[in-house]
Protein backbone atom coordinates (compact mmCIF):
# COMPACT_ATOMS: atom_id res chain seq x y z
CA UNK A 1 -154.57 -69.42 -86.05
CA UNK A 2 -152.63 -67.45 -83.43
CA UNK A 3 -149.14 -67.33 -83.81
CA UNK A 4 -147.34 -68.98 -80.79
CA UNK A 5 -143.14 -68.35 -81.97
CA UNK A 6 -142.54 -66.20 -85.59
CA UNK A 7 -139.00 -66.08 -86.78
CA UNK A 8 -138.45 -63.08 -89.24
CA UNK A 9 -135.62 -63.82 -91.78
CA UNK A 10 -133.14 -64.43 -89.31
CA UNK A 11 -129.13 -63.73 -90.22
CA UNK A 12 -126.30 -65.10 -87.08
CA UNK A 13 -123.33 -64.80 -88.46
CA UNK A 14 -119.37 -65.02 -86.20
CA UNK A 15 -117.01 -63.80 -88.75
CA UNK A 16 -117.06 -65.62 -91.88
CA UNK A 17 -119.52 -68.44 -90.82
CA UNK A 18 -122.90 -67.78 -91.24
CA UNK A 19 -124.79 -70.14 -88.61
CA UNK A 20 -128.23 -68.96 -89.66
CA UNK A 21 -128.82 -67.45 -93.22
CA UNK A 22 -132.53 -66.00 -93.70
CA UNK A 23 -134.25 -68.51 -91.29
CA UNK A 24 -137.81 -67.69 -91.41
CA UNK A 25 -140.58 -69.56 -90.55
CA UNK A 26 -144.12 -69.33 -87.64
CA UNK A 27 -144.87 -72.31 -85.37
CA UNK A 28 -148.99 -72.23 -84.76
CA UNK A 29 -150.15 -71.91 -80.77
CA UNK A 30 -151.13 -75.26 -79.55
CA UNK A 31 -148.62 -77.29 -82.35
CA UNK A 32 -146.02 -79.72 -81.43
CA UNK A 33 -143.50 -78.73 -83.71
CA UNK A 34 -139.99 -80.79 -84.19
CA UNK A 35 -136.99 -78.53 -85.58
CA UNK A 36 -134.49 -81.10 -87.21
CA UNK A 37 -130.98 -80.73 -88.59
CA UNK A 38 -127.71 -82.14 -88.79
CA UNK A 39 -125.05 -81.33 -86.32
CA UNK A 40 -123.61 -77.83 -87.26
CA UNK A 41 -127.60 -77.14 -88.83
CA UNK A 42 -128.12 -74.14 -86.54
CA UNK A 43 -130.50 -75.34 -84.37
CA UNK A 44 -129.27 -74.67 -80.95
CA UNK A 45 -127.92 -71.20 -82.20
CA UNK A 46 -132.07 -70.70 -83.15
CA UNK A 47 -133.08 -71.44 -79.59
CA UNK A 48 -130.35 -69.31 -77.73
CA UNK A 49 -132.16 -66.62 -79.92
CA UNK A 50 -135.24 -67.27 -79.06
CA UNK A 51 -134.23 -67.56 -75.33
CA UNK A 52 -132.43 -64.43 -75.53
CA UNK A 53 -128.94 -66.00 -74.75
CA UNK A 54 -127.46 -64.51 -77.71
CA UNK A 55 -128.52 -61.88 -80.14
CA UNK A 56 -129.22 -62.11 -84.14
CA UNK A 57 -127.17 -60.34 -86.72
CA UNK A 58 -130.37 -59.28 -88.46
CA UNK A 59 -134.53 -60.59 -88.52
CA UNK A 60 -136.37 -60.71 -85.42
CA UNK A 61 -138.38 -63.01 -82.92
CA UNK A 62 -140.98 -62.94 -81.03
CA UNK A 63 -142.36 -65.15 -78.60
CA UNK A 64 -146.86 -64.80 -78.34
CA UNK A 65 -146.33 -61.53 -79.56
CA UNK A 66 -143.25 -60.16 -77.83
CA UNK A 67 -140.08 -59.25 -79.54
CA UNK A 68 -137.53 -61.02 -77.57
CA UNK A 69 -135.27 -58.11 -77.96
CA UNK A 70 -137.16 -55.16 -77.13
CA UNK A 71 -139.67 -56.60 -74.84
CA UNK A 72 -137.63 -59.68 -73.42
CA UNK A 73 -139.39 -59.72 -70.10
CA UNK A 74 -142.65 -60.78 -71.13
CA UNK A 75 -140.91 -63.30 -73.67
CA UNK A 76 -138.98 -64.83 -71.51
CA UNK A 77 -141.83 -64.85 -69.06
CA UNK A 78 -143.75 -66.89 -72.25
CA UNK A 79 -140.90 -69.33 -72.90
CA UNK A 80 -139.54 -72.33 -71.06
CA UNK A 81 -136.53 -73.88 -72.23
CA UNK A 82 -135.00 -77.34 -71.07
CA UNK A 83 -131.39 -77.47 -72.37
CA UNK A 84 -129.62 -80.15 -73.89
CA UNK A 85 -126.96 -79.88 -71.22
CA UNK A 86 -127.56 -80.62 -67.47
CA UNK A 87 -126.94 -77.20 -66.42
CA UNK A 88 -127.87 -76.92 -62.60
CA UNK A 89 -126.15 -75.24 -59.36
CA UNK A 90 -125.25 -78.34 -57.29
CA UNK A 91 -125.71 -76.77 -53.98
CA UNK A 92 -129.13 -76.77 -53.66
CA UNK A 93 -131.99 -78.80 -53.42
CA UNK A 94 -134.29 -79.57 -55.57
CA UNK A 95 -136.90 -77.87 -53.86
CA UNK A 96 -134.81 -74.53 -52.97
CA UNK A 97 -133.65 -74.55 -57.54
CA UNK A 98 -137.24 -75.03 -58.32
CA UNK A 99 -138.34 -71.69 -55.63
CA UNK A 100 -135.30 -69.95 -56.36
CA UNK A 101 -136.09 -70.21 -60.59
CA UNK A 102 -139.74 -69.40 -59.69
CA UNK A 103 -138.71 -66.05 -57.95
CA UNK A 104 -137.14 -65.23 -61.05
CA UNK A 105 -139.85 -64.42 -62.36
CA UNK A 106 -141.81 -62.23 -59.38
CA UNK A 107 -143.42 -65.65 -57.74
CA UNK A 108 -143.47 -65.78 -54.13
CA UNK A 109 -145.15 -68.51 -51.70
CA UNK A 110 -148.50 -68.40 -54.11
CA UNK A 111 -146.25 -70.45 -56.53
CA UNK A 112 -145.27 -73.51 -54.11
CA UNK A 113 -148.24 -75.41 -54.20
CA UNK A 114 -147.12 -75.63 -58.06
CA UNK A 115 -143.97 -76.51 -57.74
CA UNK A 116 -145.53 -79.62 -55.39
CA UNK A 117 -147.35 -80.41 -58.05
CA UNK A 118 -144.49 -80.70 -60.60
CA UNK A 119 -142.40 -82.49 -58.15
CA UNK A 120 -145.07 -85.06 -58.05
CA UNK A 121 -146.02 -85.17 -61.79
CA UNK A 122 -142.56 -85.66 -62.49
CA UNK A 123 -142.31 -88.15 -59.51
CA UNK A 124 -139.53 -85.83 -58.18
CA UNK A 125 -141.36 -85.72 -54.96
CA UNK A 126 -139.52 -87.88 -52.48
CA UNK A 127 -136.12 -86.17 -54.30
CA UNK A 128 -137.30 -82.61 -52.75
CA UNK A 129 -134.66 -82.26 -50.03
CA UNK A 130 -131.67 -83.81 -52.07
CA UNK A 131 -128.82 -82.27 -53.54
CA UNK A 132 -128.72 -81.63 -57.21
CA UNK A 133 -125.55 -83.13 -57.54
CA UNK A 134 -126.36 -86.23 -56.02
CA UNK A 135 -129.10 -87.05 -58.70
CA UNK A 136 -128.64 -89.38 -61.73
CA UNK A 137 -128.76 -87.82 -64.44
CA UNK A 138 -131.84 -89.08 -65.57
CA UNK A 139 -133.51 -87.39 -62.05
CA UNK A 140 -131.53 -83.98 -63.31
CA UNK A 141 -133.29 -84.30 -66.83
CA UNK A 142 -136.51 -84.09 -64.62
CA UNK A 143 -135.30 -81.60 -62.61
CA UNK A 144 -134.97 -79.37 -65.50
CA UNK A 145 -137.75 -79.88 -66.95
CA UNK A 146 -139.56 -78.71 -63.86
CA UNK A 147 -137.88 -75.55 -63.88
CA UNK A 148 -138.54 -74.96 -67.35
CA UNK A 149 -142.28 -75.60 -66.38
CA UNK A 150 -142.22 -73.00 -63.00
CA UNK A 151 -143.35 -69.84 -64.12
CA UNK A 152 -146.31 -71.58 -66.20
CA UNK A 153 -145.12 -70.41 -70.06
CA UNK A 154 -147.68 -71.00 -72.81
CA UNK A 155 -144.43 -72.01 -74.88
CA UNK A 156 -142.04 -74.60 -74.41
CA UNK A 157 -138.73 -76.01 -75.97
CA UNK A 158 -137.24 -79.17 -75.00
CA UNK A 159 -133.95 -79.34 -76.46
CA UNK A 160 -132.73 -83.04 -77.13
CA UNK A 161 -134.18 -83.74 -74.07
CA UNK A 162 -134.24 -87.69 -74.06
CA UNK A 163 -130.28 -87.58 -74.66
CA UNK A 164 -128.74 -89.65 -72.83
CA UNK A 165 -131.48 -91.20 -70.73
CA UNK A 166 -132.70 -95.04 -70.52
CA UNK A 167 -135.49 -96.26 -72.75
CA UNK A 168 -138.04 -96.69 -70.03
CA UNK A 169 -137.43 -92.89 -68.61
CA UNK A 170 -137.30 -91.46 -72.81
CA UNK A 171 -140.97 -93.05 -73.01
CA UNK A 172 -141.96 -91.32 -69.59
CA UNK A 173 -140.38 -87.95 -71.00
CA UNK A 174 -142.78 -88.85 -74.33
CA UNK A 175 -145.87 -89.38 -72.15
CA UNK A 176 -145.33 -86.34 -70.31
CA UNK A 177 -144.65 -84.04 -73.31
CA UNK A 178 -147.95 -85.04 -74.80
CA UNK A 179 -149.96 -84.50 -71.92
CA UNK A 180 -148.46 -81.00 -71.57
CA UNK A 181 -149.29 -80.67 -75.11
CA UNK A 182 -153.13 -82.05 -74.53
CA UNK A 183 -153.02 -79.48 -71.65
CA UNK A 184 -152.60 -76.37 -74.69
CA UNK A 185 -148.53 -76.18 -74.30
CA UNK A 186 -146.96 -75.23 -77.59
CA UNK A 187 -144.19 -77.39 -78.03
CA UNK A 188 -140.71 -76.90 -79.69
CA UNK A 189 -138.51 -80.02 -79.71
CA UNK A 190 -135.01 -80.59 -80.92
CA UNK A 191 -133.66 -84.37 -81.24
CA UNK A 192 -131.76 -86.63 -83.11
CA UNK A 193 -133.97 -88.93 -82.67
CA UNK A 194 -136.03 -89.13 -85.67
CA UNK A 195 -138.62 -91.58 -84.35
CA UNK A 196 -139.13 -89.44 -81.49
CA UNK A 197 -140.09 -86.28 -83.96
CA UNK A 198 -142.52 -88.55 -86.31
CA UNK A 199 -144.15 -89.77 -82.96
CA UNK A 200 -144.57 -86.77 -80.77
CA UNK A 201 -144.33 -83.64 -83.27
CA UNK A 202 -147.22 -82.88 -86.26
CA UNK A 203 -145.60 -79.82 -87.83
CA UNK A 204 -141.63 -80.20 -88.70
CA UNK A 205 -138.89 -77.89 -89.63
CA UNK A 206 -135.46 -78.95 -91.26
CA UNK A 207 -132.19 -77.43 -90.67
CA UNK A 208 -129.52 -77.97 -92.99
CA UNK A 209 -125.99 -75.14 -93.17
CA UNK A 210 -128.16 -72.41 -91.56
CA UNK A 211 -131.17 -72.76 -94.26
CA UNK A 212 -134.41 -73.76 -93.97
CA UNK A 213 -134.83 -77.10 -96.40
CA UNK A 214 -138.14 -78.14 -95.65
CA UNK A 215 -141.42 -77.22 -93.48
CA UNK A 216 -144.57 -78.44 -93.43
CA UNK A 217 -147.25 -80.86 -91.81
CA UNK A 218 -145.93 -84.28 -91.07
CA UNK A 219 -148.31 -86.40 -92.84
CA UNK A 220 -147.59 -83.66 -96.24
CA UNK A 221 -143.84 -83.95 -95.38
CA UNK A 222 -143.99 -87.53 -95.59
CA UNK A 223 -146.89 -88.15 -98.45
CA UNK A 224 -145.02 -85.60 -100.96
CA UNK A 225 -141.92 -88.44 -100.64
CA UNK A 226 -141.60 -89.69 -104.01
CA UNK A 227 -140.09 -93.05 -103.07
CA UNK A 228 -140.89 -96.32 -101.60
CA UNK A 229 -138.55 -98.99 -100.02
CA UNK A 230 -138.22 -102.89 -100.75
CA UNK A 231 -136.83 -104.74 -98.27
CA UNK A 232 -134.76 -108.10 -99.46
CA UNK A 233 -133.64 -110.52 -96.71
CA UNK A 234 -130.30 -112.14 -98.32
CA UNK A 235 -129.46 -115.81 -98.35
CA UNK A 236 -125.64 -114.20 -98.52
CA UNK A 237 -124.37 -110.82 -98.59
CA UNK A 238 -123.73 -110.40 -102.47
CA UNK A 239 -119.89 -109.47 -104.02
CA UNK A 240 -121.24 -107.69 -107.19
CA UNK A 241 -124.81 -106.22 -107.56
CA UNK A 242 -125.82 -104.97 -111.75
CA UNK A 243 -126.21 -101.55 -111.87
CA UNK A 244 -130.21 -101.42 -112.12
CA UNK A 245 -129.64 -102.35 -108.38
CA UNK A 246 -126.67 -101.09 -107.26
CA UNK A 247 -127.76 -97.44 -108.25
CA UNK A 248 -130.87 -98.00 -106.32
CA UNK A 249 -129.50 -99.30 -102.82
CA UNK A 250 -130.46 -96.96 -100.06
CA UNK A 251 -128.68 -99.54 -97.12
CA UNK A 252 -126.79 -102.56 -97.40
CA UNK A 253 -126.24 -104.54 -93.80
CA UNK A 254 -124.65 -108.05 -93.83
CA UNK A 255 -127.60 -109.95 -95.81
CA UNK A 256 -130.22 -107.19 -95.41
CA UNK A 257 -130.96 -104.89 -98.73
CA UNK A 258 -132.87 -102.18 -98.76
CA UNK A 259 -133.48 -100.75 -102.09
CA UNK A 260 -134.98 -97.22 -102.58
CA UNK A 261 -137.66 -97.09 -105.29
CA UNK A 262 -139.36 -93.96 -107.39
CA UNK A 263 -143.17 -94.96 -107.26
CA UNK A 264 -143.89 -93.77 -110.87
CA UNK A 265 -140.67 -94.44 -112.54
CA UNK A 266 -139.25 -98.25 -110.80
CA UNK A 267 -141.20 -101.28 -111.47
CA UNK A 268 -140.91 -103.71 -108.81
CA UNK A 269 -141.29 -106.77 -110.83
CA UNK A 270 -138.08 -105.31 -113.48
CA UNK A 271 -135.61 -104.84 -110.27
CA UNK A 272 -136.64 -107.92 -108.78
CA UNK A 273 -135.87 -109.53 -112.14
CA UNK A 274 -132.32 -108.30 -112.77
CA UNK A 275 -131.83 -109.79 -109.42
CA UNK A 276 -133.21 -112.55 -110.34
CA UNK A 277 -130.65 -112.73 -113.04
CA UNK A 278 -127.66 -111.76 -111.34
CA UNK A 279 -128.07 -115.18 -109.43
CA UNK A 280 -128.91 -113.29 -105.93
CA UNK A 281 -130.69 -115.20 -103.94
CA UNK A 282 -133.25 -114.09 -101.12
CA UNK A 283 -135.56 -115.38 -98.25
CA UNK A 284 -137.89 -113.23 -98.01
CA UNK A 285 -138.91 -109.65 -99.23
CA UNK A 286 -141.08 -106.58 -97.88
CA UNK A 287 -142.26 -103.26 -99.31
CA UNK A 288 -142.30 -100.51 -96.81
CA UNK A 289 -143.54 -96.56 -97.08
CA UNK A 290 -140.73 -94.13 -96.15
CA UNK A 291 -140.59 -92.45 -92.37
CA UNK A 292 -139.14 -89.58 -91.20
CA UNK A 293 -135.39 -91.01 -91.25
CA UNK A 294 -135.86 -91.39 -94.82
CA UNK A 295 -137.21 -88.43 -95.87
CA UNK A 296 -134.29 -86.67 -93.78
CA UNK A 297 -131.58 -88.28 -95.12
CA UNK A 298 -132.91 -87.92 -98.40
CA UNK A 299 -133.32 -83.71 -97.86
CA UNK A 300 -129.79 -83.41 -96.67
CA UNK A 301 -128.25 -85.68 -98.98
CA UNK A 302 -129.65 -83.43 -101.63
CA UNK A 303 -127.90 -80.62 -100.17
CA UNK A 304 -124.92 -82.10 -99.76
């Protein structure tokens, strides 16, 4: 399978901190690919690499085959990136940002019938002829995306890019990511959003103090979890839980328990009986297999 992004034991380091410490991994062409992390992870310093906003320490990039050092034009020309801010110059149009990014890269008047075609996709087209800064920011978001999509890359990063915006315009962003993907796009997505990533992405990455602490298909990621999660629906919160339960609570809100259990070693019928002899009480109860939340808490908690 063709390569699409491959990131070569990457070092970033300012000083004493190092931000990325041996980061290497390849995302497949054609993937949707989800690169997670706590705040601080090294995520966005990744993608100004990639982007060529800021330059490694040590390793290397490239983007479809170009090194985004030494042959940066064609990477760049590769690569689309919407950023997490709303970065835009708010005295133009939207029409005039979207011609003026596309002449960035060498397109003329063969590339407008495009950009009217992004504009509509994106139902930007009756917001041509306004200014940028008159926009919601939810219209920006679009905006941006557009002119990450201008000069047609094969390869595109959307970097937290439902931040911020309403529910019914994050599962408008969702449709159109997937139909870019459908249409051969290689996707890179940031978020905090973990139900976004198990939705949209199959492959995922993990961040965690400039390392890489896990990789691999999303169904693997989330089969390999050795845990499984009963769900107890309190008749009151409890003051004292016994310590076969206490040292397996994963979340405790007002009367709902969550208890995380291994599947080979934890027998459902022993926990349920030391509560059971505690004198907790409970309305109802629910088994549940982990999702991606889980399994990411779990990784950096491990770290910790």
């Amino acid at each position: 399978m063709t390569t699409a992004i491959h990131i070569q034991q990457i070092h970033k380091h300012y000083n004493t901190l190092h931000a990325l410490d041996g980061v290497d991994f390849e995302i497949p062409q054609g993937s949707f690919f989800g690169l997670l992390g706590p705040n601080g992870a090294g995520k966005s310093t990744l993608i100004s690499i990639m982007a060529g906003l800021i330059r490694a320490t040590s390793g290397q990039i490239s983007i479809m085959g170009f090194d985004v050092q030494q042959q940066w034009r064609q990477s760049r020309r590769a690569l689309g990136v919407v950023p997490q801010e709303l970065v835009y110059d708010p005295f133009f149009t939207v029409r005039e940002m979207l011609r003026l990014q596309s002449g960035y890269f060498g397109f003329g008047k063969e590339n407008h019938a495009w950009i009217d075609e992004l504009l509509e996709t994106l139902s930007l087209t009756d917001k041509a002829h306004a200014n940028m800064q008159n926009l919601s920011g939810g219209m920006k978001r679009r905006v941006l995306i557009a002119q990450a999509l201008v000069h047609k890359p094969q390869v595109i990063v959307l970097d937290e890019p439902t931040a911020g915006v309403d529910v019914e315009l994050r599962q408008a962003l969702w449709e159109f990511t997937r139909k870019m993907h459908a249409q051969g796009h290689t996707i890179l997505l940031t978020t905090h959003y973990l139900e976004e990533a198990e939705a949209l992405c199959d492959r995922i990455a993990i961040l965690n103090h400039g390392q890489l602490a896990a990789l691999d298909d999303k169904k693997t990621l989330l089969s390999r979890y050795p845990y499984r999660f009963l769900c107890l629906q309190l008749t009151k919160k409890p003051e004292n839980l016994p310590d076969a339960v206490q040292q397996r609570v994963f979340k405790l809100e007002n009367n709902l328990m969550t208890l995380r259990l291994h599947r080979q070693q934890d027998s459902i019928s022993e926990v349920l009986e030391s509560i059971h002899h505690a004198g907790i009480q409970f309305e109802d109860l629910s088994t549940n297999e982990p999702g991606l939340e889980e399994v990411f808490l779990d990784l950096i908690a491990q770290a910790s």
